[in-house]
N, C-alpha and C. Protein backbone atom coordinates (compact mmCIF):
# COMPACT_ATOMS: atom_id res chain seq x y z
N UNK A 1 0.83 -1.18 0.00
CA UNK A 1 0.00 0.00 0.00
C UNK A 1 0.88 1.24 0.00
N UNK A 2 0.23 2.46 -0.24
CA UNK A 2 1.05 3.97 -0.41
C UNK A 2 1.98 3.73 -1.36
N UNK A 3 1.79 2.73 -2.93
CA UNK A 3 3.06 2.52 -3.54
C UNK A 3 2.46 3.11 -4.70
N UNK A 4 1.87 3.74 -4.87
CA UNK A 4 1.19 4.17 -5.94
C UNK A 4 0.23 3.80 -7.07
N UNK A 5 -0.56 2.47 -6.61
CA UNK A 5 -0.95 1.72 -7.36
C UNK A 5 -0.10 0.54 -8.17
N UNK A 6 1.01 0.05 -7.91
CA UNK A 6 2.08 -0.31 -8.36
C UNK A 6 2.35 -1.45 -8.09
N UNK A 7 2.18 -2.13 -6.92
CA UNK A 7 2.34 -3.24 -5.89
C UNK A 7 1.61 -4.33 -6.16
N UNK A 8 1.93 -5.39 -5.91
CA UNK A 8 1.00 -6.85 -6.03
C UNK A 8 -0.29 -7.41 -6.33
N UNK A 9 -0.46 -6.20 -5.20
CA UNK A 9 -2.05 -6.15 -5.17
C UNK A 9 -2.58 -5.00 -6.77
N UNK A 10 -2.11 -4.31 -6.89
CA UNK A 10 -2.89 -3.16 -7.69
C UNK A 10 -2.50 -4.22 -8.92
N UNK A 11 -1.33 -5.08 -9.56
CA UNK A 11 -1.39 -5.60 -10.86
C UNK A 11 -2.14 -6.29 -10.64
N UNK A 12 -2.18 -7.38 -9.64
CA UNK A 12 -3.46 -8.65 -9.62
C UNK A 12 -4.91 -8.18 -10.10
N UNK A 13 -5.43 -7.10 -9.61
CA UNK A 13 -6.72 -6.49 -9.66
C UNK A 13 -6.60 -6.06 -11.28
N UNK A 14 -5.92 -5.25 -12.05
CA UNK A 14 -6.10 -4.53 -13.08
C UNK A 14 -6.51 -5.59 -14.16
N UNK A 15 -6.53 -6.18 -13.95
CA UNK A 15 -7.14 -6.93 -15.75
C UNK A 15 -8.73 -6.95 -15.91
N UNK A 16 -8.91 -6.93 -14.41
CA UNK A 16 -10.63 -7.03 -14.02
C UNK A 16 -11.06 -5.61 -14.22
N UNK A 17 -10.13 -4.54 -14.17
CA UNK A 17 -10.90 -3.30 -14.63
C UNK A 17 -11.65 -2.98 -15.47
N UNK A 18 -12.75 -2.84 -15.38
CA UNK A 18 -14.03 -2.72 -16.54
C UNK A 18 -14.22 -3.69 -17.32
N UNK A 19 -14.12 -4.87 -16.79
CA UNK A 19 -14.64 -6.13 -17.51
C UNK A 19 -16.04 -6.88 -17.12
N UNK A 20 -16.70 -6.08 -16.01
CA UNK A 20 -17.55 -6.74 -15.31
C UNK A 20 -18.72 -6.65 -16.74
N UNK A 21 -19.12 -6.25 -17.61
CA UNK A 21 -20.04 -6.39 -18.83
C UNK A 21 -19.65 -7.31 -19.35
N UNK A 22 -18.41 -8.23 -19.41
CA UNK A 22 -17.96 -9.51 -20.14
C UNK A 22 -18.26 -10.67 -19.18
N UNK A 23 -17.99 -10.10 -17.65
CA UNK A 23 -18.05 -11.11 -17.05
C UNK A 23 -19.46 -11.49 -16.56
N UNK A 24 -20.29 -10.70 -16.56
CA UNK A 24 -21.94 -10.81 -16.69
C UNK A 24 -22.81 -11.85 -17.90
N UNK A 25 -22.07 -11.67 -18.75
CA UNK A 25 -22.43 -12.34 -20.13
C UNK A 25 -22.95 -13.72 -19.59
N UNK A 26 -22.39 -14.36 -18.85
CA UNK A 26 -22.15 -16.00 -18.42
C UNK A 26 -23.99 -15.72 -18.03
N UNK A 27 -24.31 -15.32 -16.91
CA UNK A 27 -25.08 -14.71 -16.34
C UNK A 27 -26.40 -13.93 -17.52
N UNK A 28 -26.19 -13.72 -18.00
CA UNK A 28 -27.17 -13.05 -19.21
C UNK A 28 -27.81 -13.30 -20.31
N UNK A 29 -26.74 -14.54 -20.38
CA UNK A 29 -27.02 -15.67 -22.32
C UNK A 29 -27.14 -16.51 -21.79
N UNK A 30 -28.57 -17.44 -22.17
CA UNK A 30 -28.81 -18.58 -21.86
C UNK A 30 -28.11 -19.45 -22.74
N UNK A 31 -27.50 -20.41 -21.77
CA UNK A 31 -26.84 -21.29 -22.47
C UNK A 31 -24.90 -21.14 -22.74
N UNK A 32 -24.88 -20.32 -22.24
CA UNK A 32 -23.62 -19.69 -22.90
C UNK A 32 -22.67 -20.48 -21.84
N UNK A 33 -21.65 -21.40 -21.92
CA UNK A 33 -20.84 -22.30 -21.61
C UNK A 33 -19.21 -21.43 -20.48
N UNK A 34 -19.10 -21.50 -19.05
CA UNK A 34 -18.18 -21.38 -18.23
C UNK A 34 -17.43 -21.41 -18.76
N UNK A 35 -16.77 -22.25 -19.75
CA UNK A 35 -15.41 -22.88 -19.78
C UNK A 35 -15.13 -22.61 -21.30
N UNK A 36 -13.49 -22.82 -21.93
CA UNK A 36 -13.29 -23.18 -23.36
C UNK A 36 -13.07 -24.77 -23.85
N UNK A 37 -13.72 -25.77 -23.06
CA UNK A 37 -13.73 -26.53 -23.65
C UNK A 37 -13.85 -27.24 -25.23
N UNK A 38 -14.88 -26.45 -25.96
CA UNK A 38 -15.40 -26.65 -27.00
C UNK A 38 -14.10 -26.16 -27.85
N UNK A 39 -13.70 -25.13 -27.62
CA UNK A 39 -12.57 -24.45 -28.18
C UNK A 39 -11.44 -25.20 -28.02
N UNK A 40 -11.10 -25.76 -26.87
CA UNK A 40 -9.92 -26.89 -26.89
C UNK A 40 -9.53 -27.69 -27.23
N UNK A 41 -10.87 -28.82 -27.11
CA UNK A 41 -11.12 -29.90 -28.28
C UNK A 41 -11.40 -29.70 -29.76
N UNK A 42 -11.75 -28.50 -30.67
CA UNK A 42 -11.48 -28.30 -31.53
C UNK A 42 -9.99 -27.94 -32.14
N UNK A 43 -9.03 -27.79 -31.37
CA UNK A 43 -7.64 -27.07 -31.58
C UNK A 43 -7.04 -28.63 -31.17
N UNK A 44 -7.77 -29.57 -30.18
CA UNK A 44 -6.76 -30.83 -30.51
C UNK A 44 -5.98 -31.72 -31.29
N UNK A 45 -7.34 -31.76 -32.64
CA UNK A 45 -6.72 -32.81 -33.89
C UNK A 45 -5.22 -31.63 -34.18
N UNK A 46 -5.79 -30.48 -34.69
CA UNK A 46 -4.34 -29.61 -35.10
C UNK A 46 -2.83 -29.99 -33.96
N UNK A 47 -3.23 -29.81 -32.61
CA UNK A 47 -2.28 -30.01 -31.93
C UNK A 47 -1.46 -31.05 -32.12
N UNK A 48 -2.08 -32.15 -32.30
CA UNK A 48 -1.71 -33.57 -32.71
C UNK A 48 -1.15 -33.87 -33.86
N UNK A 49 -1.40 -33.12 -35.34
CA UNK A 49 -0.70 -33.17 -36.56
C UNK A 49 0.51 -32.30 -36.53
N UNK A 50 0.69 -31.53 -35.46
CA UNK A 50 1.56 -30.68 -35.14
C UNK A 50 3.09 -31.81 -34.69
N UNK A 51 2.44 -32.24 -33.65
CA UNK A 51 3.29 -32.64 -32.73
C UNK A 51 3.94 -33.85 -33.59
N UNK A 52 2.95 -34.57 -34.59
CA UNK A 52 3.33 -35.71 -35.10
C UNK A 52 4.30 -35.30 -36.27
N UNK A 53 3.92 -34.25 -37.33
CA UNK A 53 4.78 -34.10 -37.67
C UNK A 53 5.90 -32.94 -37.63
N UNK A 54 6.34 -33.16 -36.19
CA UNK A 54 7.58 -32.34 -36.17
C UNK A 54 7.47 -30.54 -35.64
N UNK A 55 6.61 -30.24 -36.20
CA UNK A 55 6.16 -28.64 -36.70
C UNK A 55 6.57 -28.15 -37.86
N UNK A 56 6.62 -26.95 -38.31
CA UNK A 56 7.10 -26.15 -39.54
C UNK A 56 8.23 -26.09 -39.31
N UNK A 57 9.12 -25.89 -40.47
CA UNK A 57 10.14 -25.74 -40.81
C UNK A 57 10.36 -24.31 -41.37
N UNK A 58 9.44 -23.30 -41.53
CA UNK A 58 9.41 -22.09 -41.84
C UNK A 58 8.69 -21.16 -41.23
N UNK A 59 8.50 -19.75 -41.51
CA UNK A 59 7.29 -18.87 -40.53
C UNK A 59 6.16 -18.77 -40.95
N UNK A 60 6.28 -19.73 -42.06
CA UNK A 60 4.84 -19.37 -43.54
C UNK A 60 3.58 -20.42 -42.71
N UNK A 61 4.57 -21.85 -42.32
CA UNK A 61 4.25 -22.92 -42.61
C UNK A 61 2.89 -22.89 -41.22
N UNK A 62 3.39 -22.60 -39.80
CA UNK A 62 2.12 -22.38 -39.35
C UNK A 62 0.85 -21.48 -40.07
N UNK A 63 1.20 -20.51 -40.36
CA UNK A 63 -0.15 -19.04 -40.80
C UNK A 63 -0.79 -20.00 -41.67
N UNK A 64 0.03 -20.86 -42.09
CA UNK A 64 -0.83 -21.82 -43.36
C UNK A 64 -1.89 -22.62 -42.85
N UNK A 65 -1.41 -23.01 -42.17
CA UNK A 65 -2.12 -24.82 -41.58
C UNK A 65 -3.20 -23.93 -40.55
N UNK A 66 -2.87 -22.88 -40.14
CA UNK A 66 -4.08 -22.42 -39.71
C UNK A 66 -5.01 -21.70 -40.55
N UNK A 67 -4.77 -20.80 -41.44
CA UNK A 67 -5.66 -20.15 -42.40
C UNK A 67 -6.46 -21.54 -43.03
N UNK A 68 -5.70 -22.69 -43.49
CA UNK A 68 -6.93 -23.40 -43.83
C UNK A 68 -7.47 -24.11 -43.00
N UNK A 69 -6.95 -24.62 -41.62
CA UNK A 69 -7.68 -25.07 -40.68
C UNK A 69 -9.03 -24.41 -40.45
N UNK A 70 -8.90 -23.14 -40.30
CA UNK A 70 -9.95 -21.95 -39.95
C UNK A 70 -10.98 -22.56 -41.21
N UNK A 71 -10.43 -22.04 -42.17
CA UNK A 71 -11.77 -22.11 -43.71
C UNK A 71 -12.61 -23.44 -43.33
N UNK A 72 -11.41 -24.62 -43.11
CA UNK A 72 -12.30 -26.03 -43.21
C UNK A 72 -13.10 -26.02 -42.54
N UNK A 73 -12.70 -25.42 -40.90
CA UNK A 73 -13.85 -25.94 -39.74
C UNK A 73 -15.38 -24.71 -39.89
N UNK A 74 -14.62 -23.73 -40.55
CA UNK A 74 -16.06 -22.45 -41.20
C UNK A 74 -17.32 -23.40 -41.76
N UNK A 75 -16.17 -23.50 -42.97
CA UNK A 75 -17.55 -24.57 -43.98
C UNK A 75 -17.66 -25.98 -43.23
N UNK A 76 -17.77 -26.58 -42.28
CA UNK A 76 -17.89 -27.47 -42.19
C UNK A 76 -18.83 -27.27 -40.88
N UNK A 77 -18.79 -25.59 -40.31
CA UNK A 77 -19.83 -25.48 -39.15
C UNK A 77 -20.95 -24.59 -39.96
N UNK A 78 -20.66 -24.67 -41.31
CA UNK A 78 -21.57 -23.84 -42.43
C UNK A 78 -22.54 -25.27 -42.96
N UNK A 79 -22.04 -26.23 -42.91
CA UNK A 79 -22.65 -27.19 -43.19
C UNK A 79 -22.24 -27.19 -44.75
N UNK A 80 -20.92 -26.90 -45.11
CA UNK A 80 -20.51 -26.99 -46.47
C UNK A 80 -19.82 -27.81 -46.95
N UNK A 81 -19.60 -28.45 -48.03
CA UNK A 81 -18.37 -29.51 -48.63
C UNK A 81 -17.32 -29.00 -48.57
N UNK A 82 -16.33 -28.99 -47.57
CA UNK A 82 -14.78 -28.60 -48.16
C UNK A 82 -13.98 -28.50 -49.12
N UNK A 83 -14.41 -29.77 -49.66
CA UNK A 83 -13.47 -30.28 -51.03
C UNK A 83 -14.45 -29.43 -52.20
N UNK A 84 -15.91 -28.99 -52.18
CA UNK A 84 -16.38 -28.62 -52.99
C UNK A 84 -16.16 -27.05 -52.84
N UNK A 85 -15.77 -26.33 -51.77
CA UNK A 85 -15.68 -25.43 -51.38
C UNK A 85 -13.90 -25.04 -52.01
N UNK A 86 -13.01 -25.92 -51.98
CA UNK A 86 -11.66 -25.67 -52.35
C UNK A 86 -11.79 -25.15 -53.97
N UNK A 87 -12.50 -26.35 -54.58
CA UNK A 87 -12.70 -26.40 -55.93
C UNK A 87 -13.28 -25.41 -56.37
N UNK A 88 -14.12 -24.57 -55.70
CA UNK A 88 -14.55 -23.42 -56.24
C UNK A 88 -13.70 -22.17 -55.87
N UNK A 89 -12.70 -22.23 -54.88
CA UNK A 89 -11.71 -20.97 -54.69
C UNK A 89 -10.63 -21.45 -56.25
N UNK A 90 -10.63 -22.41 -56.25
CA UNK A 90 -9.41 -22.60 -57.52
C UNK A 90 -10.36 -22.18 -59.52
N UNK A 91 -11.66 -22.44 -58.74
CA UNK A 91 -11.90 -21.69 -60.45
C UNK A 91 -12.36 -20.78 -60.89
C-alpha cells in the first residue's frame, strides 16, 4: 500500500478493470458455456498433426495450416463440402 498503485495487489486487480459487462455475459445468455472446452477440443486434432509431424520448418508454414484449418472448420460449421468449397476458390 502507499506505492502508488504499483504493488501486487494493484497488478493482480487490473485486468478485471471494466470487464464486469464480459463477465456478466455467463449470467445473461442462456446457455452460454463457463469454460473453453469446445474451443480446446477443436484445436486438438491440429495439436496432434503438429506434434506428429515435427512442426514447420518455416514462418509461412504455421499461418498456413491455420488459415486453412480456420476455412475447413467455417464450412464445415456452415454445413458446407470442403473439397467442394476448395474447388470453387481454384476456379
Amino acid at each position: 500500500m502507499g506505492d502508488g498503485g504499483k504493488g501486487p495487489t494493484a497488478s493482480s486487480t487490473t485486468p478485471w478493470t471494466g470487464a464486469a459487462p464480459e463477465l456478466c455475459q455467463l449470467m445473461l445468455v442462456p446457455g452460454l458455456s463457463a469454460d473453453n472446452n469446445l474451443a480446446e477440443r477443436n484445436l486438438h486434432p491440429l495439436v496432434v498433426i503438429r506434434k506428429i509431424s515435427g512442426g514447420s520448418r518455416s514462418d509461412e508454414g504455421p499461418k498456413t495450416r491455420m488459415a486453412l484449418a480456420s476455412l475447413f472448420e467455417t464450412w464445415q460449421a456452415r454445413g458446407l463440402n470442403p473439397l467442394r468449397e476448395c474447388l470453387n476458390l481454384l476456379s
